[in-house]
PDB file of N, CA and C in Angstrom:
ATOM      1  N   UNK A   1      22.610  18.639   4.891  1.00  0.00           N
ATOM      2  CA  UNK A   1      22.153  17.425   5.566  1.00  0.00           C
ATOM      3  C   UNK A   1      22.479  17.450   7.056  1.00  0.00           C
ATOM      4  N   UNK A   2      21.664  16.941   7.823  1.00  0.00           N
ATOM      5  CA  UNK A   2      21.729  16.703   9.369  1.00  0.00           C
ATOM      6  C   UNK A   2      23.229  15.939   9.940  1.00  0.00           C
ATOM      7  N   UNK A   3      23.517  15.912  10.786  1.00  0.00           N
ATOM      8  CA  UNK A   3      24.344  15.250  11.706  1.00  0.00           C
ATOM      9  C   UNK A   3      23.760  14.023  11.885  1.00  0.00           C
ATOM     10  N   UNK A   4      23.890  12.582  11.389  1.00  0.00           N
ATOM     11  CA  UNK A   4      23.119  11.326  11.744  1.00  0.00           C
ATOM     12  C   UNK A   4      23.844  10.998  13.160  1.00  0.00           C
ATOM     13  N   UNK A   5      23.070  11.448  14.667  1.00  0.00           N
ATOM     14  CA  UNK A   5      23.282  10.554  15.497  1.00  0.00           C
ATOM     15  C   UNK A   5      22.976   9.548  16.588  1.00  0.00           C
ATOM     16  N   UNK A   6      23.531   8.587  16.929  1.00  0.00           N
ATOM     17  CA  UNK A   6      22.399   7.405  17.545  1.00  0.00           C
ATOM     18  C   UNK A   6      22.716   7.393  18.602  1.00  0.00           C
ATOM     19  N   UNK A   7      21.730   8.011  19.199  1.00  0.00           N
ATOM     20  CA  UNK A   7      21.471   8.302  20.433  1.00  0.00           C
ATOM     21  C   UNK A   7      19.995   7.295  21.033  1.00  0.00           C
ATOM     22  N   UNK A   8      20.099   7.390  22.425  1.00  0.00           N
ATOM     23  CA  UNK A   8      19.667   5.761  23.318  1.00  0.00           C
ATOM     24  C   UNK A   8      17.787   5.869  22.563  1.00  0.00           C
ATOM     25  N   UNK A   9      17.529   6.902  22.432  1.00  0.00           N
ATOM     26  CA  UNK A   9      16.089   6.942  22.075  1.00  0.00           C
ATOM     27  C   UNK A   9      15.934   6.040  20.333  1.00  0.00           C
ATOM     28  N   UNK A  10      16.973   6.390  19.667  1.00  0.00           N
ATOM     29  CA  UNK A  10      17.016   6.057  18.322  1.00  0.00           C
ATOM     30  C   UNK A  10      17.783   4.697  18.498  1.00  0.00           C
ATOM     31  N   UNK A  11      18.307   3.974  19.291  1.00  0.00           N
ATOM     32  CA  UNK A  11      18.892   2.735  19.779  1.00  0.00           C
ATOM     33  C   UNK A  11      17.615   1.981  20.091  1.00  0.00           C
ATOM     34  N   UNK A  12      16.771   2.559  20.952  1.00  0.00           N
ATOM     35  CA  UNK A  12      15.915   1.413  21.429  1.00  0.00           C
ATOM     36  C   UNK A  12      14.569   1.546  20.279  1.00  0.00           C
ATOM     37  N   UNK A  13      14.444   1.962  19.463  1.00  0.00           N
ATOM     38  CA  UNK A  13      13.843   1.848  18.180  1.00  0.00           C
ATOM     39  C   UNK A  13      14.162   1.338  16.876  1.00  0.00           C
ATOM     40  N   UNK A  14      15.305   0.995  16.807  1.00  0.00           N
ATOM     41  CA  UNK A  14      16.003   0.208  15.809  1.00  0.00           C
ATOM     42  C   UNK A  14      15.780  -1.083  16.441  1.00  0.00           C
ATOM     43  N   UNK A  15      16.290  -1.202  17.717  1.00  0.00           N
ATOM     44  CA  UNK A  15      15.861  -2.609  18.660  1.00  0.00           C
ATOM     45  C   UNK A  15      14.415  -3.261  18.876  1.00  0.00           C
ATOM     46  N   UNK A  16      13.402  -2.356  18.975  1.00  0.00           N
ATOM     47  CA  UNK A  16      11.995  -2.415  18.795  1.00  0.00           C
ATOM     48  C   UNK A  16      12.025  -3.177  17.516  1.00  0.00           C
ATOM     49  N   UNK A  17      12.432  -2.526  16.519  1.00  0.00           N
ATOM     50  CA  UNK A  17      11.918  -3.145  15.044  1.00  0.00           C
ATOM     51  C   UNK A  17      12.263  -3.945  14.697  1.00  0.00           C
ATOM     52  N   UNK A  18      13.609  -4.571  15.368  1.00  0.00           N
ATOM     53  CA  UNK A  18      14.429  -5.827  15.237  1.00  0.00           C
ATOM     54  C   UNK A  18      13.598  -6.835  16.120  1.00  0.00           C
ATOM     55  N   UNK A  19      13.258  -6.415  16.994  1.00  0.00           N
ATOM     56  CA  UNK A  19      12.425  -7.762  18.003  1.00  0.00           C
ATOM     57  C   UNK A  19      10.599  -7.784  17.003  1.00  0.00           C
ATOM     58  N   UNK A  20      10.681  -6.677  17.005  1.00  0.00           N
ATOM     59  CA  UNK A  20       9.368  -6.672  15.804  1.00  0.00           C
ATOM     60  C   UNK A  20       9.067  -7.753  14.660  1.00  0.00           C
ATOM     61  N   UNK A  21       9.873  -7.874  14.308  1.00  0.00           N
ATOM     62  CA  UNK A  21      10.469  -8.677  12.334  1.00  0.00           C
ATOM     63  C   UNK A  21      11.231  -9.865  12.713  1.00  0.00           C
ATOM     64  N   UNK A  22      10.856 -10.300  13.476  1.00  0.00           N
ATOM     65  CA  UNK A  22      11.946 -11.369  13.680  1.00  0.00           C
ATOM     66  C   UNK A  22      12.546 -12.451  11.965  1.00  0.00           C
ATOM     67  N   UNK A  23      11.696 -12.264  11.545  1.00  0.00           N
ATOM     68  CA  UNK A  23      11.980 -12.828  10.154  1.00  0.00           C
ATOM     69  C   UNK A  23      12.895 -12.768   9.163  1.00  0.00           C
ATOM     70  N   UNK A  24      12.652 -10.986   9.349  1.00  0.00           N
ATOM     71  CA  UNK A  24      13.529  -9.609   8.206  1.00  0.00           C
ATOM     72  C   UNK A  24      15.106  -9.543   9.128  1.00  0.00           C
ATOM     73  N   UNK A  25      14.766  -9.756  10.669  1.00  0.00           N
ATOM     74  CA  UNK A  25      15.761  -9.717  11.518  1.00  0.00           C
ATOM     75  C   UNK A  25      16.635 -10.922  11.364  1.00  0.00           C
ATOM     76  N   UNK A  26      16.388 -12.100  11.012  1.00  0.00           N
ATOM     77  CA  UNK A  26      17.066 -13.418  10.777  1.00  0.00           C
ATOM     78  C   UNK A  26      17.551 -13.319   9.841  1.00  0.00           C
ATOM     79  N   UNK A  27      17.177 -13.160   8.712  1.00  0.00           N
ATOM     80  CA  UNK A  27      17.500 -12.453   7.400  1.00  0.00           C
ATOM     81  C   UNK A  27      18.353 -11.610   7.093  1.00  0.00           C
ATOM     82  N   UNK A  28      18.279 -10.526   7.946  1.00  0.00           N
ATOM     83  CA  UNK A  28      19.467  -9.051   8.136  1.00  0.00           C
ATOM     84  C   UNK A  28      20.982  -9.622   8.858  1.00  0.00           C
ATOM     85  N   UNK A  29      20.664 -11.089   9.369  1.00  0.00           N
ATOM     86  CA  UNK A  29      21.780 -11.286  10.249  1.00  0.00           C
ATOM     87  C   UNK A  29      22.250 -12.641  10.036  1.00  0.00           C
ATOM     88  N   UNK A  30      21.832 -13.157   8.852  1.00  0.00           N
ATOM     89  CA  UNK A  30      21.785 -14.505   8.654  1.00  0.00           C
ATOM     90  C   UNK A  30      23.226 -14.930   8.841  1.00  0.00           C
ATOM     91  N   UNK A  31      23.604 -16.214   8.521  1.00  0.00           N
ATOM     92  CA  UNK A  31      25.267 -16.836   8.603  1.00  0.00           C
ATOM     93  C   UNK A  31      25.174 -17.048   6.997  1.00  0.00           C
ATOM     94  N   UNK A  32      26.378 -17.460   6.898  1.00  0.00           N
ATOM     95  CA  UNK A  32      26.594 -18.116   5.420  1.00  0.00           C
ATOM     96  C   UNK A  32      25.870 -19.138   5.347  1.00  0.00           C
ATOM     97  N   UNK A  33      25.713 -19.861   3.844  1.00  0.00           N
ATOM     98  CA  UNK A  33      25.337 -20.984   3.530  1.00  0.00           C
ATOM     99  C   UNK A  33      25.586 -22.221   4.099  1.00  0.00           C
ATOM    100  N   UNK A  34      27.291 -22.391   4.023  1.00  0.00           N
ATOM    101  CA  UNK A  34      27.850 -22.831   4.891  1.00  0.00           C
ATOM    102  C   UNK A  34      27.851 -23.604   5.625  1.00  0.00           C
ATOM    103  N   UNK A  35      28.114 -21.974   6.714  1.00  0.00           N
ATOM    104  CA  UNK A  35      27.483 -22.418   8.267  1.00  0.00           C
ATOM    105  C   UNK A  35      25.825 -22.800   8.851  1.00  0.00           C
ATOM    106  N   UNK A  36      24.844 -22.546   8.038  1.00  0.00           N
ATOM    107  CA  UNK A  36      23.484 -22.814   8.083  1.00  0.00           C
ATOM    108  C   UNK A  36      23.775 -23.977   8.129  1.00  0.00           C
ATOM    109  N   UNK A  37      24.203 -25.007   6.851  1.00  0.00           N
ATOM    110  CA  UNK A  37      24.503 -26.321   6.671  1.00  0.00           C
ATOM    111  C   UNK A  37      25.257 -26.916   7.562  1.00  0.00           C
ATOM    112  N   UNK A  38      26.430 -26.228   8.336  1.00  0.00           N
ATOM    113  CA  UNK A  38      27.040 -27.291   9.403  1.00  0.00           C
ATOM    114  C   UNK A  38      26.072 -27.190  10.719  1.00  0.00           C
ATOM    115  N   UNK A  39      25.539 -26.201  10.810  1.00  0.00           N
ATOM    116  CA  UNK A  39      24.959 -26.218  11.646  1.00  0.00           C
ATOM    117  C   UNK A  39      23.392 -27.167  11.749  1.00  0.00           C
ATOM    118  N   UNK A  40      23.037 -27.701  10.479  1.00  0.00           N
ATOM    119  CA  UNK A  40      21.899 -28.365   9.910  1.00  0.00           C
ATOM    120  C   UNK A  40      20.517 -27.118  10.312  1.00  0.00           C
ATOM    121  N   UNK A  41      21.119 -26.601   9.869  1.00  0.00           N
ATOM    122  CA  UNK A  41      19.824 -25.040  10.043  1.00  0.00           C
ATOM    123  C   UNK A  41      19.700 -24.721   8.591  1.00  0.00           C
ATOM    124  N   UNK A  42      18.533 -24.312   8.082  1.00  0.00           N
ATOM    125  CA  UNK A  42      17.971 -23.935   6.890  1.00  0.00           C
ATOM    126  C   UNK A  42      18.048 -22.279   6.795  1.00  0.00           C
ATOM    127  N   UNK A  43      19.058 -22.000   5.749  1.00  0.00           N
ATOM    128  CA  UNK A  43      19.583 -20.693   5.509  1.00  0.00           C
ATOM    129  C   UNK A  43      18.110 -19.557   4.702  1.00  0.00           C
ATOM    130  N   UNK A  44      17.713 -18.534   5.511  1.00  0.00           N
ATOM    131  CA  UNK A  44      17.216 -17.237   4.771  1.00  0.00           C
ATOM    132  C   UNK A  44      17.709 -16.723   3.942  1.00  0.00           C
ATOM    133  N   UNK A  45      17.260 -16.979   2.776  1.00  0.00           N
ATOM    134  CA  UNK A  45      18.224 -16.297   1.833  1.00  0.00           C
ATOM    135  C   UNK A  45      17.363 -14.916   1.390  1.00  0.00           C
ATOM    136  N   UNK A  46      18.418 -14.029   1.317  1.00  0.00           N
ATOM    137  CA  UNK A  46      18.208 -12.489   1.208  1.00  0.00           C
ATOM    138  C   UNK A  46      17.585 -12.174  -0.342  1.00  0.00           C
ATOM    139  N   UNK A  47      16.837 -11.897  -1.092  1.00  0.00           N
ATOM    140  CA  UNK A  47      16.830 -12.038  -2.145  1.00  0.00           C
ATOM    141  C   UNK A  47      16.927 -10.340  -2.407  1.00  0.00           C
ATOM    142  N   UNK A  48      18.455 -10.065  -3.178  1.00  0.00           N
ATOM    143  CA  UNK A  48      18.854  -8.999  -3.532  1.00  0.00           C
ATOM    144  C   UNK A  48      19.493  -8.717  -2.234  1.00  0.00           C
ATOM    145  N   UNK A  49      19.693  -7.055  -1.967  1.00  0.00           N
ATOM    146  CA  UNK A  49      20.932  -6.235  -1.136  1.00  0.00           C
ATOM    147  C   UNK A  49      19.554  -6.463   0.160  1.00  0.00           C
ATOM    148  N   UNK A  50      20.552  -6.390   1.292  1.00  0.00           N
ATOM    149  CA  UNK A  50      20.314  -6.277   2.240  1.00  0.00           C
ATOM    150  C   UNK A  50      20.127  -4.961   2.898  1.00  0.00           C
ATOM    151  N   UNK A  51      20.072  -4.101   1.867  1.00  0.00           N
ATOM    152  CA  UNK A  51      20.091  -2.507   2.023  1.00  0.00           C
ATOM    153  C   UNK A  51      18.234  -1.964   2.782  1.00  0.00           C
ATOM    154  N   UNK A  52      17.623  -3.132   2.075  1.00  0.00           N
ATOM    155  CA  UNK A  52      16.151  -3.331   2.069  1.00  0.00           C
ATOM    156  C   UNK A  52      15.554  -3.240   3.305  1.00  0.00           C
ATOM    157  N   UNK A  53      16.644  -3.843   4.348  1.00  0.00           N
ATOM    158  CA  UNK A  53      15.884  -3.952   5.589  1.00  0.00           C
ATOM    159  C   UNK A  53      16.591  -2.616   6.096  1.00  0.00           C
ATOM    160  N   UNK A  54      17.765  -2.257   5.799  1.00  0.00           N
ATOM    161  CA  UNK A  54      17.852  -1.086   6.149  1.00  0.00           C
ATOM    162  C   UNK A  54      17.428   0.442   5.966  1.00  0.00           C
ATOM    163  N   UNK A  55      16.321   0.368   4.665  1.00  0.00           N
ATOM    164  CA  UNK A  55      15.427   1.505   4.339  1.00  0.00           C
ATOM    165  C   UNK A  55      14.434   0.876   5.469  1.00  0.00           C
ATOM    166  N   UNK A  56      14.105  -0.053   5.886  1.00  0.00           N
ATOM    167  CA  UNK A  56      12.847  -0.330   6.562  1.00  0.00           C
ATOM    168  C   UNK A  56      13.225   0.075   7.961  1.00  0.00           C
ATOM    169  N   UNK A  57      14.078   0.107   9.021  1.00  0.00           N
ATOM    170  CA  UNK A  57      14.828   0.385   9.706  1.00  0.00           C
ATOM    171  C   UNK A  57      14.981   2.056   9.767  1.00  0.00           C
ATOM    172  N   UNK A  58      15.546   2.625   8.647  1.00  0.00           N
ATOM    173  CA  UNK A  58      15.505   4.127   8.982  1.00  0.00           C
ATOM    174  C   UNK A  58      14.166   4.802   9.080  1.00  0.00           C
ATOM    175  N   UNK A  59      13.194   4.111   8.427  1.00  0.00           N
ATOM    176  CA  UNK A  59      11.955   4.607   7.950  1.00  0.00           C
ATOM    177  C   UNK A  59      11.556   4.453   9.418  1.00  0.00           C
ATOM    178  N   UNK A  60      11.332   3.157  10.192  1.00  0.00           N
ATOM    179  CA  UNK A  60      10.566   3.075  11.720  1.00  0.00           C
ATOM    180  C   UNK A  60      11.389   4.087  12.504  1.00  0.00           C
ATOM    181  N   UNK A  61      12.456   4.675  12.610  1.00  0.00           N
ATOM    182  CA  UNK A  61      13.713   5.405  13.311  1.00  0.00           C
ATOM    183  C   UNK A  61      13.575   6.758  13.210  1.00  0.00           C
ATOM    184  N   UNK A  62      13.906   6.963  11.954  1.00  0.00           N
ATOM    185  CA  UNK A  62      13.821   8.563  11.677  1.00  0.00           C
ATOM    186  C   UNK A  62      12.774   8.985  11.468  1.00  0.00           C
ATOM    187  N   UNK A  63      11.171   8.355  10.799  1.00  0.00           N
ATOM    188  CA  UNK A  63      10.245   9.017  10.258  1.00  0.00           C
ATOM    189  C   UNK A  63       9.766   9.825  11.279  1.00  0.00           C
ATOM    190  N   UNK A  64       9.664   8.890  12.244  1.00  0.00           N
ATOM    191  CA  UNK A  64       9.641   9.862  13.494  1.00  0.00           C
ATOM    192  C   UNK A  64       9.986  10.097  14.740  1.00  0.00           C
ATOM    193  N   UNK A  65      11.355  10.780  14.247  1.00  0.00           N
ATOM    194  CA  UNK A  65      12.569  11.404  15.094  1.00  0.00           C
ATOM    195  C   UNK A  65      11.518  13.085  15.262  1.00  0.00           C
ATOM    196  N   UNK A  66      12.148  12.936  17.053  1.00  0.00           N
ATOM    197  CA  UNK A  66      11.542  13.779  17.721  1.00  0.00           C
ATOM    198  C   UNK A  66      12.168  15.111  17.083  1.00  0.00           C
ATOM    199  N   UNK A  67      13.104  15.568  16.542  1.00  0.00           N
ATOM    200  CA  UNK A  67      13.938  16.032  16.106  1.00  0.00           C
ATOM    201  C   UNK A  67      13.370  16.877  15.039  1.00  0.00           C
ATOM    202  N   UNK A  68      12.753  17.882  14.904  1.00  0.00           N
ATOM    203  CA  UNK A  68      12.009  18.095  13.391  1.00  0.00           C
ATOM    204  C   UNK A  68      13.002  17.913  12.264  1.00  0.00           C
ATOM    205  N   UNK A  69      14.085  18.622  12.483  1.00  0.00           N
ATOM    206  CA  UNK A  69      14.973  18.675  11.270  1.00  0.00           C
ATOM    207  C   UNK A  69      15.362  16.975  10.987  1.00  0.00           C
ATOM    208  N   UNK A  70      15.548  16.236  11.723  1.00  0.00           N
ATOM    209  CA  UNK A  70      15.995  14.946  11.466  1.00  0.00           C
ATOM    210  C   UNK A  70      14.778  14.571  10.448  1.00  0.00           C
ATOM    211  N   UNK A  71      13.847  14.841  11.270  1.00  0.00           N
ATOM    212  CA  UNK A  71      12.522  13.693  10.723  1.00  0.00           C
ATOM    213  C   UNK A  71      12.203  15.055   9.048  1.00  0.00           C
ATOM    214  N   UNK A  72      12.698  15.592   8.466  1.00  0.00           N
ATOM    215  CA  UNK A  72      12.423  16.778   7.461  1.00  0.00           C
ATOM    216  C   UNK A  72      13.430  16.033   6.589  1.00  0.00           C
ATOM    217  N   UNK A  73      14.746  15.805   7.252  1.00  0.00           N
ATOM    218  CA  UNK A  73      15.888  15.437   6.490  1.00  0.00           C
ATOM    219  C   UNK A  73      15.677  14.221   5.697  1.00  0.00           C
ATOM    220  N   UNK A  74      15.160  13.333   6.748  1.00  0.00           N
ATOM    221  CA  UNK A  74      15.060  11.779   6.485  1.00  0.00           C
ATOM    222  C   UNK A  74      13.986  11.944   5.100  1.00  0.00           C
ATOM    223  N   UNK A  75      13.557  12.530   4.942  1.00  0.00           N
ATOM    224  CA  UNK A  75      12.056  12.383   3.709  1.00  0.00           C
ATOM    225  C   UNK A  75      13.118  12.959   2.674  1.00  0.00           C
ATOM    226  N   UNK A  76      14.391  13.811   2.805  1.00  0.00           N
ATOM    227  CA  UNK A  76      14.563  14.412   1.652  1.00  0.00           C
ATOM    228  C   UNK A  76      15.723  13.583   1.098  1.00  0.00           C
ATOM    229  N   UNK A  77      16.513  13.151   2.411  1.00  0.00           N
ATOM    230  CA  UNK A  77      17.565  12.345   2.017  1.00  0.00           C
ATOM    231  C   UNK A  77      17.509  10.931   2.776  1.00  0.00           C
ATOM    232  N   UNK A  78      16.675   9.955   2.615  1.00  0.00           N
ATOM    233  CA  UNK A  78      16.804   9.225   2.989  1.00  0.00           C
ATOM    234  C   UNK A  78      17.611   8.160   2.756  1.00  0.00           C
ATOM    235  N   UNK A  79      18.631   7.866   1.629  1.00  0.00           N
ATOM    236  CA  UNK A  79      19.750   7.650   1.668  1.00  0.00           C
ATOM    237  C   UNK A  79      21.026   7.501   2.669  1.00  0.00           C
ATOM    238  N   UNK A  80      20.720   8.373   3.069  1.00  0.00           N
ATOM    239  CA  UNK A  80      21.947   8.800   4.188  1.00  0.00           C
ATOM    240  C   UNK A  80      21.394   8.229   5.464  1.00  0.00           C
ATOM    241  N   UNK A  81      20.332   7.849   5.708  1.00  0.00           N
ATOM    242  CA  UNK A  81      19.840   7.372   7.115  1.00  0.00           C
ATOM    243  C   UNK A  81      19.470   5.759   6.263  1.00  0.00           C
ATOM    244  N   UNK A  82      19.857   5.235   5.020  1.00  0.00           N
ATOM    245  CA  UNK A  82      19.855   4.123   4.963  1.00  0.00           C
ATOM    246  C   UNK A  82      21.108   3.607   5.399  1.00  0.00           C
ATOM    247  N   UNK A  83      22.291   4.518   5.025  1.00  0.00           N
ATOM    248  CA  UNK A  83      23.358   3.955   5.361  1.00  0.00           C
ATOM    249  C   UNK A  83      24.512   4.345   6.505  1.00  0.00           C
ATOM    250  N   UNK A  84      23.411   5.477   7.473  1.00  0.00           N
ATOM    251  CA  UNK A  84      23.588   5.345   8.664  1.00  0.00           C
ATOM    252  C   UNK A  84      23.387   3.981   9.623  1.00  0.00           C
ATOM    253  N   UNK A  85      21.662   3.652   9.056  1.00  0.00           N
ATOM    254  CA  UNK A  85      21.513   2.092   9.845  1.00  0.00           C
ATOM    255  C   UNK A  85      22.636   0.672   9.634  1.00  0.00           C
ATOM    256  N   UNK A  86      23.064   0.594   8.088  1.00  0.00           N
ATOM    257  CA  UNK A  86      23.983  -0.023   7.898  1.00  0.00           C
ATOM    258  C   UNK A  86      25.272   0.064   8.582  1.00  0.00           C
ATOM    259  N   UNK A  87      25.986   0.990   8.852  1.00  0.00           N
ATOM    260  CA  UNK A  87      27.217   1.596   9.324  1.00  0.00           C
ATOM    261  C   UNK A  87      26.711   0.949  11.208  1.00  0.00           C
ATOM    262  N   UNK A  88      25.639   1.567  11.756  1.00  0.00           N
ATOM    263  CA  UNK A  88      25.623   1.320  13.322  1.00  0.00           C
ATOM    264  C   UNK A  88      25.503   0.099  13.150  1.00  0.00           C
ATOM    265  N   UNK A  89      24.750  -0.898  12.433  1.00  0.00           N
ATOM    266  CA  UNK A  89      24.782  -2.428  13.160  1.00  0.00           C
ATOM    267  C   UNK A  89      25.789  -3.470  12.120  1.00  0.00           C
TER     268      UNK A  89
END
């Protein structure tokens, strides 16, 4: 397996897809229940792992990483660039 690293090109493409989704992005970053409620804000609720937006995330990132071996890796193990995206944000 590759070296996963995030470097400014693969930074401002994770950021792209986050300003992209603003929805999936509210969602990926939501507050607690909680705090939605003290805040009188209506909570996104995630339905299931939040892992979801992070396959969606490696997929816009790595599929196509300039990188051949990255973008070869990512199709075989994409696992590991799910929980690369998890780990950076």
């Amino acid at each position: 397996p590759c070296r996963i690293v995030w470097n400014v090109d693969r930074t401002e493409l994770l950021l792209d897809w986050l300003e992209e989704n603003p929805e999936e992005c509210q969602k990926l970053f939501s507050d607690s229940s909680k705090d939605a409620k003290d805040e009188g804000q209506r909570k996104h609720v995630v339905k299931g792992s939040k892992s979801k937006f992070h396959r969606m995330i490696a997929a816009a990132v790595f599929s196509i990483d300039s990188d051949t071996d990255i973008h070869v890796d990512f199709q075989v193990n994409p696992t590991n660039y799910t929980k690369s995206v998890d780990n950076y944000i």
